[in-house]
Protein backbone atom coordinates (compact mmCIF):
# COMPACT_ATOMS: atom_id res chain seq x y z
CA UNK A 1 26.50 3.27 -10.77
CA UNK A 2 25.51 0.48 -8.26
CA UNK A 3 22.28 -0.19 -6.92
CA UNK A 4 20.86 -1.59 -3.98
CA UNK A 5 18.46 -4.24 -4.88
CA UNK A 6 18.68 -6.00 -0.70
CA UNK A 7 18.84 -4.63 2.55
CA UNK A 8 20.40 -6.37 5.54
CA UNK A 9 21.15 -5.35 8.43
CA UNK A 10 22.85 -8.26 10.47
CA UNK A 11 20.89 -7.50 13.90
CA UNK A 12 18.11 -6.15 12.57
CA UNK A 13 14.93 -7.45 12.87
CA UNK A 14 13.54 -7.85 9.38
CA UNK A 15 9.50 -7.32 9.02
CA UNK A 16 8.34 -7.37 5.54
CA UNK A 17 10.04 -7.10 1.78
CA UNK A 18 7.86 -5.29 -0.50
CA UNK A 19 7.95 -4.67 -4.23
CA UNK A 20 10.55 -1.97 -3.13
CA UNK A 21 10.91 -1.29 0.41
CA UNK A 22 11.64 -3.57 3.45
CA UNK A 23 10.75 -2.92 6.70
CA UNK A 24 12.59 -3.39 9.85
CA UNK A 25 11.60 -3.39 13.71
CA UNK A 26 13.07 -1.20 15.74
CA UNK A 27 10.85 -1.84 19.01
CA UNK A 28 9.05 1.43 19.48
CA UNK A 29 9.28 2.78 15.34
CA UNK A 30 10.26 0.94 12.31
CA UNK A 31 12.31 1.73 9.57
CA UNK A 32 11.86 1.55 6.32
CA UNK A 33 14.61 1.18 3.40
CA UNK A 34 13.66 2.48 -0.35
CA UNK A 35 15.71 -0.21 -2.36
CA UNK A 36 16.48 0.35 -6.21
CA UNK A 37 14.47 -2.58 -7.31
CA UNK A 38 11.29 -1.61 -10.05
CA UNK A 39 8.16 -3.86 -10.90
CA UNK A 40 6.22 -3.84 -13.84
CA UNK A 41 3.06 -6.12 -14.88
CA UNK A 42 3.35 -7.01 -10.92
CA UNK A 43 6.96 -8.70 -11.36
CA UNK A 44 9.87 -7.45 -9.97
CA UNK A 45 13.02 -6.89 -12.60
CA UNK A 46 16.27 -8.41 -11.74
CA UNK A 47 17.60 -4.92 -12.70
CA UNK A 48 17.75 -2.04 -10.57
CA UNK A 49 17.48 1.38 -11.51
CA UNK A 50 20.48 3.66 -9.73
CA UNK A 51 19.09 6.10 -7.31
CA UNK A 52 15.22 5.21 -7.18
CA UNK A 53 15.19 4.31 -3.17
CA UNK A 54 16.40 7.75 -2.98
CA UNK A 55 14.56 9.43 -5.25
CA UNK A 56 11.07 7.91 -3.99
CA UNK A 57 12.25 8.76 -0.01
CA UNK A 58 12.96 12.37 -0.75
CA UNK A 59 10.41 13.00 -3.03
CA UNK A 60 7.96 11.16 0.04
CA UNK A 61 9.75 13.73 2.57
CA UNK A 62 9.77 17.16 0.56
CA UNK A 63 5.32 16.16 0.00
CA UNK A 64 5.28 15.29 3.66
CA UNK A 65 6.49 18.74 4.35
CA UNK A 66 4.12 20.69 1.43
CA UNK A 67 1.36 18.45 3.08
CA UNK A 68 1.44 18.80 6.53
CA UNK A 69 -1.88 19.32 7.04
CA UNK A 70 -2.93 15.76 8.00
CA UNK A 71 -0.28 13.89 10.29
CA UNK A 72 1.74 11.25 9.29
CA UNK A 73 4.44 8.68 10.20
CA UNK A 74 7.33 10.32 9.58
CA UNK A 75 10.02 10.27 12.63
CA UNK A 76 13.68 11.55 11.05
CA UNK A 77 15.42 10.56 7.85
CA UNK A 78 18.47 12.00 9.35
CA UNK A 79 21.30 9.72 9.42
CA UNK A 80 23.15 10.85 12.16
CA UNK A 81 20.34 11.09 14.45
CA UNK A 82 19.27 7.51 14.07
CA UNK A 83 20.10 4.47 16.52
CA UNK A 84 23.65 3.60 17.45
CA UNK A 85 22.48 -0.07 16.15
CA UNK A 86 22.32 1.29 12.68
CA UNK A 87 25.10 3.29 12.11
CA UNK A 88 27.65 0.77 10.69
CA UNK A 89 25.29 0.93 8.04
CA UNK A 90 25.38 4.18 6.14
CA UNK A 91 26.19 2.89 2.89
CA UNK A 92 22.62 1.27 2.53
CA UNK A 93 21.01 3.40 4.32
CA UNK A 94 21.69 7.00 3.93
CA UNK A 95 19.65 9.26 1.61
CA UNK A 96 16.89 6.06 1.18
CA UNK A 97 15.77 5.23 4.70
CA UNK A 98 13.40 6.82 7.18
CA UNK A 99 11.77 6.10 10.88
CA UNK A 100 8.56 5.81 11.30
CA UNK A 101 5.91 5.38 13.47
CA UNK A 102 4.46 2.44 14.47
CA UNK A 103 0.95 1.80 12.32
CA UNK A 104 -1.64 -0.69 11.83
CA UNK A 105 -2.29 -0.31 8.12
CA UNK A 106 -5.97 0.00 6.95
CA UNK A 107 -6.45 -2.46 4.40
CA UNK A 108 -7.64 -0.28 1.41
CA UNK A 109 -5.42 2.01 -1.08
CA UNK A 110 -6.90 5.61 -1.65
CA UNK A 111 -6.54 6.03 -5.19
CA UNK A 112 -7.75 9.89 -6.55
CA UNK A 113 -8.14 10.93 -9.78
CA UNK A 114 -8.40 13.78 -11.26
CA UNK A 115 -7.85 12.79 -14.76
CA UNK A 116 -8.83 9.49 -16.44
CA UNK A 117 -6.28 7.29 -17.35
CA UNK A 118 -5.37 3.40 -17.29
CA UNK A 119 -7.88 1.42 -16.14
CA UNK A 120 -10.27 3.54 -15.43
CA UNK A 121 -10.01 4.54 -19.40
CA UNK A 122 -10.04 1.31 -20.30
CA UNK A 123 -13.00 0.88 -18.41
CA UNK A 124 -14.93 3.81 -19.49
CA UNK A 125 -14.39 3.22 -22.84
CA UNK A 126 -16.13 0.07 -22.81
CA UNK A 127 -19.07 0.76 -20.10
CA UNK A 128 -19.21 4.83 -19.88
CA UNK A 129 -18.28 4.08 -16.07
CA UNK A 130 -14.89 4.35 -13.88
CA UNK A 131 -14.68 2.49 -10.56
CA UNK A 132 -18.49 2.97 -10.03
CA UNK A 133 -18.24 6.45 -11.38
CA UNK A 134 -21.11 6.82 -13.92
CA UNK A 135 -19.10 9.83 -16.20
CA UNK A 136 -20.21 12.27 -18.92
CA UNK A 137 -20.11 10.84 -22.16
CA UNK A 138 -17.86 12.33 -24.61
CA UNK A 139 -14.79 12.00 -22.26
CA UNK A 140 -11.41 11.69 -24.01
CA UNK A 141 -8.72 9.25 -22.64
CA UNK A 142 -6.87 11.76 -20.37
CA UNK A 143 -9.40 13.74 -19.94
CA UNK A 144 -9.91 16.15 -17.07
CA UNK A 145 -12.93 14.94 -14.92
CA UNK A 146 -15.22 17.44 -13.48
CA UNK A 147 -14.08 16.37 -9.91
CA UNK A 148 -11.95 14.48 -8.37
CA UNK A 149 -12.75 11.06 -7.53
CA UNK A 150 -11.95 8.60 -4.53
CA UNK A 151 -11.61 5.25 -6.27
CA UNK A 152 -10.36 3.32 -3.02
CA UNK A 153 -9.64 -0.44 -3.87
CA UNK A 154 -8.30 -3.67 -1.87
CA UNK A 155 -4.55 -4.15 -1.06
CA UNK A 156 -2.77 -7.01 -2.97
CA UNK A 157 0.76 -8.34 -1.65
CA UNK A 158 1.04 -9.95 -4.83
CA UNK A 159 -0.82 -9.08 -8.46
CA UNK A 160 -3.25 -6.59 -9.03
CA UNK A 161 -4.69 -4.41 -6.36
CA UNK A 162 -8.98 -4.74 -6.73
CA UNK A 163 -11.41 -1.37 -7.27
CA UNK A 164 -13.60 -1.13 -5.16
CA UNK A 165 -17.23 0.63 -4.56
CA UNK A 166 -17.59 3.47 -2.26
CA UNK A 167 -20.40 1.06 -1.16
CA UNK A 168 -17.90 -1.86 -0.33
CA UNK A 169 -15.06 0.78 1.10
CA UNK A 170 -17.89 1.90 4.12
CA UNK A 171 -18.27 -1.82 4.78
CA UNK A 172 -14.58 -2.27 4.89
CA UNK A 173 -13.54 0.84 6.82
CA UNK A 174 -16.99 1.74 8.72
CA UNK A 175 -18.69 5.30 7.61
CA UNK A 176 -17.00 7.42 9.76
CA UNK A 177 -13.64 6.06 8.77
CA UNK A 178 -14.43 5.87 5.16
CA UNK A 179 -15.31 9.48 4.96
CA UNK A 180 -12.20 10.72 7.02
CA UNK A 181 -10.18 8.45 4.03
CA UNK A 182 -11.94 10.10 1.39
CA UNK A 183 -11.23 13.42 2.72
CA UNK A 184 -7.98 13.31 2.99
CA UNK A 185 -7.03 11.58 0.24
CA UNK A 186 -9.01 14.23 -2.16
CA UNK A 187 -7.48 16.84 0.08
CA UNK A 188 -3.67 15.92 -0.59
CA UNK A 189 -4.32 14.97 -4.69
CA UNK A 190 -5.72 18.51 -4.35
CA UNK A 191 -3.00 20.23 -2.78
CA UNK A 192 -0.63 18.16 -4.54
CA UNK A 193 -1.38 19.26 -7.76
CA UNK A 194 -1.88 22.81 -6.79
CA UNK A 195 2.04 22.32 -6.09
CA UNK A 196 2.70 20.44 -9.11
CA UNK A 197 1.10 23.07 -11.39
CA UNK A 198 3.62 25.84 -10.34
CA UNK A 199 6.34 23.11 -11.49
CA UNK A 200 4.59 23.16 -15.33
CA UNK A 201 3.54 19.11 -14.19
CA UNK A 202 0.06 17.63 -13.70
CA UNK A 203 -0.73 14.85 -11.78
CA UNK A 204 -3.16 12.38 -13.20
CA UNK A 205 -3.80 10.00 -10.20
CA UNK A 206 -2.30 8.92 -7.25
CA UNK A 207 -2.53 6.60 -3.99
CA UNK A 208 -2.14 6.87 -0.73
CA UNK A 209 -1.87 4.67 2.40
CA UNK A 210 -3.29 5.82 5.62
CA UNK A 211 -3.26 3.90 9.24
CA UNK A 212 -3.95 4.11 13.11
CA UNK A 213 -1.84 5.01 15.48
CA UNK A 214 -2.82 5.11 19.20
CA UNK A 215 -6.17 6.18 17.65
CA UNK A 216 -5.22 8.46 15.45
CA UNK A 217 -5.57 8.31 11.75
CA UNK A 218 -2.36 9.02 9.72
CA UNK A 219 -0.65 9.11 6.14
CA UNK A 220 1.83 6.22 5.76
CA UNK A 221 4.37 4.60 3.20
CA UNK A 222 5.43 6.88 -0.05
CA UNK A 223 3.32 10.08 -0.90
CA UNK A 224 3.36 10.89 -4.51
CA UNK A 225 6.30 9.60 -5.94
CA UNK A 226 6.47 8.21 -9.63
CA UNK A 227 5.71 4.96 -8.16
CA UNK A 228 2.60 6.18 -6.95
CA UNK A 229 1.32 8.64 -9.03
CA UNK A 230 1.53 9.43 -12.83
CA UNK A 231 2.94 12.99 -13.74
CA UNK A 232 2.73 14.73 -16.83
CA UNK A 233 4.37 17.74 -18.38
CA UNK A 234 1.38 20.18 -18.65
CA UNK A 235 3.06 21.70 -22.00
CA UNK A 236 2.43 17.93 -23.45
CA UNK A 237 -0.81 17.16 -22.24
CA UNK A 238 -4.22 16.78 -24.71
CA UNK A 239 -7.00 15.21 -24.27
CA UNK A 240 -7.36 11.97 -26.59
CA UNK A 241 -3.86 11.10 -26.35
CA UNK A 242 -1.18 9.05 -23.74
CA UNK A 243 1.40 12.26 -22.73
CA UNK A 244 5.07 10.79 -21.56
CA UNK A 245 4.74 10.33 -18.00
CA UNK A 246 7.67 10.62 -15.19
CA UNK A 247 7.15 7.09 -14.41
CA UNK A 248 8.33 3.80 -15.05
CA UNK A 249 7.27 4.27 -18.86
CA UNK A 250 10.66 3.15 -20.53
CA UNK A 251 10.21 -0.22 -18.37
CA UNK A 252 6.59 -1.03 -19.57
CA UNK A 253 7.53 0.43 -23.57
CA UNK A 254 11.24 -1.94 -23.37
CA UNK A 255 9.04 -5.62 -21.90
CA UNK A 256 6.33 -4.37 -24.78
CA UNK A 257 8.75 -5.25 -27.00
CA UNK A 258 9.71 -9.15 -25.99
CA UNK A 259 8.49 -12.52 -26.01
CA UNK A 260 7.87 -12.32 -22.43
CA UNK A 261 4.56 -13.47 -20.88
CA UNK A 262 4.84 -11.50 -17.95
CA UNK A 263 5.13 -13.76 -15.55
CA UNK A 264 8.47 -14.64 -13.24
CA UNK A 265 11.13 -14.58 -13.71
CA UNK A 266 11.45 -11.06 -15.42
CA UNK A 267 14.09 -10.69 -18.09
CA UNK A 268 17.31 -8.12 -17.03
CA UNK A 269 16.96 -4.41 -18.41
CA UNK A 270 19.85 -3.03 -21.20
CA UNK A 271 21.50 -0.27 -19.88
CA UNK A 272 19.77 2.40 -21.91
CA UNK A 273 16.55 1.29 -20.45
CA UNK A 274 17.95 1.55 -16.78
CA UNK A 275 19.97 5.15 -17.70
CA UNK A 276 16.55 6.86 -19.06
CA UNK A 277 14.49 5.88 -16.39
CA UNK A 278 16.79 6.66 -13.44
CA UNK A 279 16.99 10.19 -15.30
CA UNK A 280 12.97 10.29 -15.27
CA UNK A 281 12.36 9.62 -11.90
CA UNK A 282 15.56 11.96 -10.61
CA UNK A 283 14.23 14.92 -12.96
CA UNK A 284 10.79 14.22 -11.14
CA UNK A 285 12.10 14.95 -7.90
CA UNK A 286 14.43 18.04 -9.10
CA UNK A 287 10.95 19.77 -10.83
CA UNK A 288 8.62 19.41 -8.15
CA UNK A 289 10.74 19.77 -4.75
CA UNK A 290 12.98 22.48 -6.77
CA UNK A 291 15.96 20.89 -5.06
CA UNK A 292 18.90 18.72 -6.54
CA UNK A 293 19.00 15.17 -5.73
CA UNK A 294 22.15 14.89 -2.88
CA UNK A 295 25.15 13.92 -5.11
CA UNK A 296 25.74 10.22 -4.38
């Protein structure tokens, strides 16, 4: 199955290439293009994975209709109904493409947690804290913590993003901001995983991107996708151990493996790698929207 790991659109206005998506400028809106490519230890693979723009754009659009609650971006992912500049471009653009409103990004990710995990494990393991958090003691890794928390940190375009204090987050944002962010973003992981439950999945953590528009403060980019969040099957979740997540996981277990010292250029995927993960992330999508990925 082919991938797309490049957009272009001769005639297009090109704004940005992320890790995954690129952004174009369509005067008024933008629109943004889900490619196939996947990172892992902050390099991106030469291999794509089949279907991941897709999955991650209507798995964004099915949470930005469970979550409606606090505005966001969204304009139409509807083919048909998009400019007459775009249409000789289907192919690349149908199923993994949306239009957006116009945004100016704030410049910290809203992590939550409800679960401790990763880094903020690795870090309580050693100090008995988590992104400022001071926690209970006796905490096992994946553990559920007694509340969520709002672990906001800085926005890399390359490498690691940075945790931040709730401290540094009000200098960054302003108080009034800050709490609006933290709101929210406990608010969705919240609903979210009220959703998630009914679908036998938890989710550990998550991030989300918000930003101003004519004033107003709105959810932007991807909403709990794998990329974003880590899922677990509740039926294999237990505190003290690392359940399988709907993730990436293959990727990270498969460069485990090699003599690579994670730096560019990545080494290419084998097909098994690329098969089982493209199956992750589409069964994702299929048990929390309920829905079956559009045949390709």
């Amino acid at each position: 199955m082919s991938t797309l790991l490049e957009c272009q659109l001769p005639g297009i206005k090109k704004l940005r290439s992320g890790k995954v998506r690129e952004v174009f400028d369509l005067g008024e809106n933008l629109l943004v293009v889900a490619t196939d490519r996947i990172s892992a230890f902050d390099c991106i693979l030469p291999t794509g994975i089949p279907r991941k723009g897709e999955v991650l754009t209507q798995m964004t659009l099915f949470w930005y209709g469970v979550l409606d609650f606090v505005p966001n971006h969204f304009i139409t992912a509807r083919f048909e109904a998009y400019p007459e500049a775009l249409q000789p471009f289907g192919e690349q653009l149908r199923g993994r493409s949306m239009i957006v409103r116009k945004a100016s990004p704030l410049p910290v990710e809203c992590v939550a947690r409800g679960y401790i995990s990763g880094s903020a494990w690795k870090e309580y393991a050693a100090t008995g804290k988590a992104c400022g958090f001071q926690l209970p003691t006796g905490l096992l890794q994946s553990s559920r913590l007694p509340e969520t928390l709002f672990t906001p940190a800085t926005k890399a375009e390359t490498g690691h993003d940075e945790n931040i204090t709730w401290h540094q987050c009000r200098a960054v944002l302003g108080d009034e901001l800050a709490l609006q962010v933290r709101h929210h973003t406990v608010e969705l992981y919240e609903h979210g995983c009220a959703h998630a439950s009914k679908a036998g999945l938890l989710i550990a953590d998550t991030k989300f991107e918000f930003g101003m528009a004519n004033g107003e403060l709105i959810l932007i980019d991807e909403c709990l996708t794998p990329d974003s969040s880590r899922f677990w099957p509740a039926d294999g979740w237990k505190p003290g151990s690392n359940p399988p997540s709907y993730d990436k996981q293959f990727v990270r277990d498969y460069l485990e493996t090699l003599d690579w010292d994670k730096t560019p250029p990545a080494p290419p995927l084998p097909e098994e790698v690329v098969r089982k993960t493209s199956e992750k992330y589409i069964e994702a999508y299929e048990k929390l929207s309920g829905l079956k990925l559009p045949a390709a």
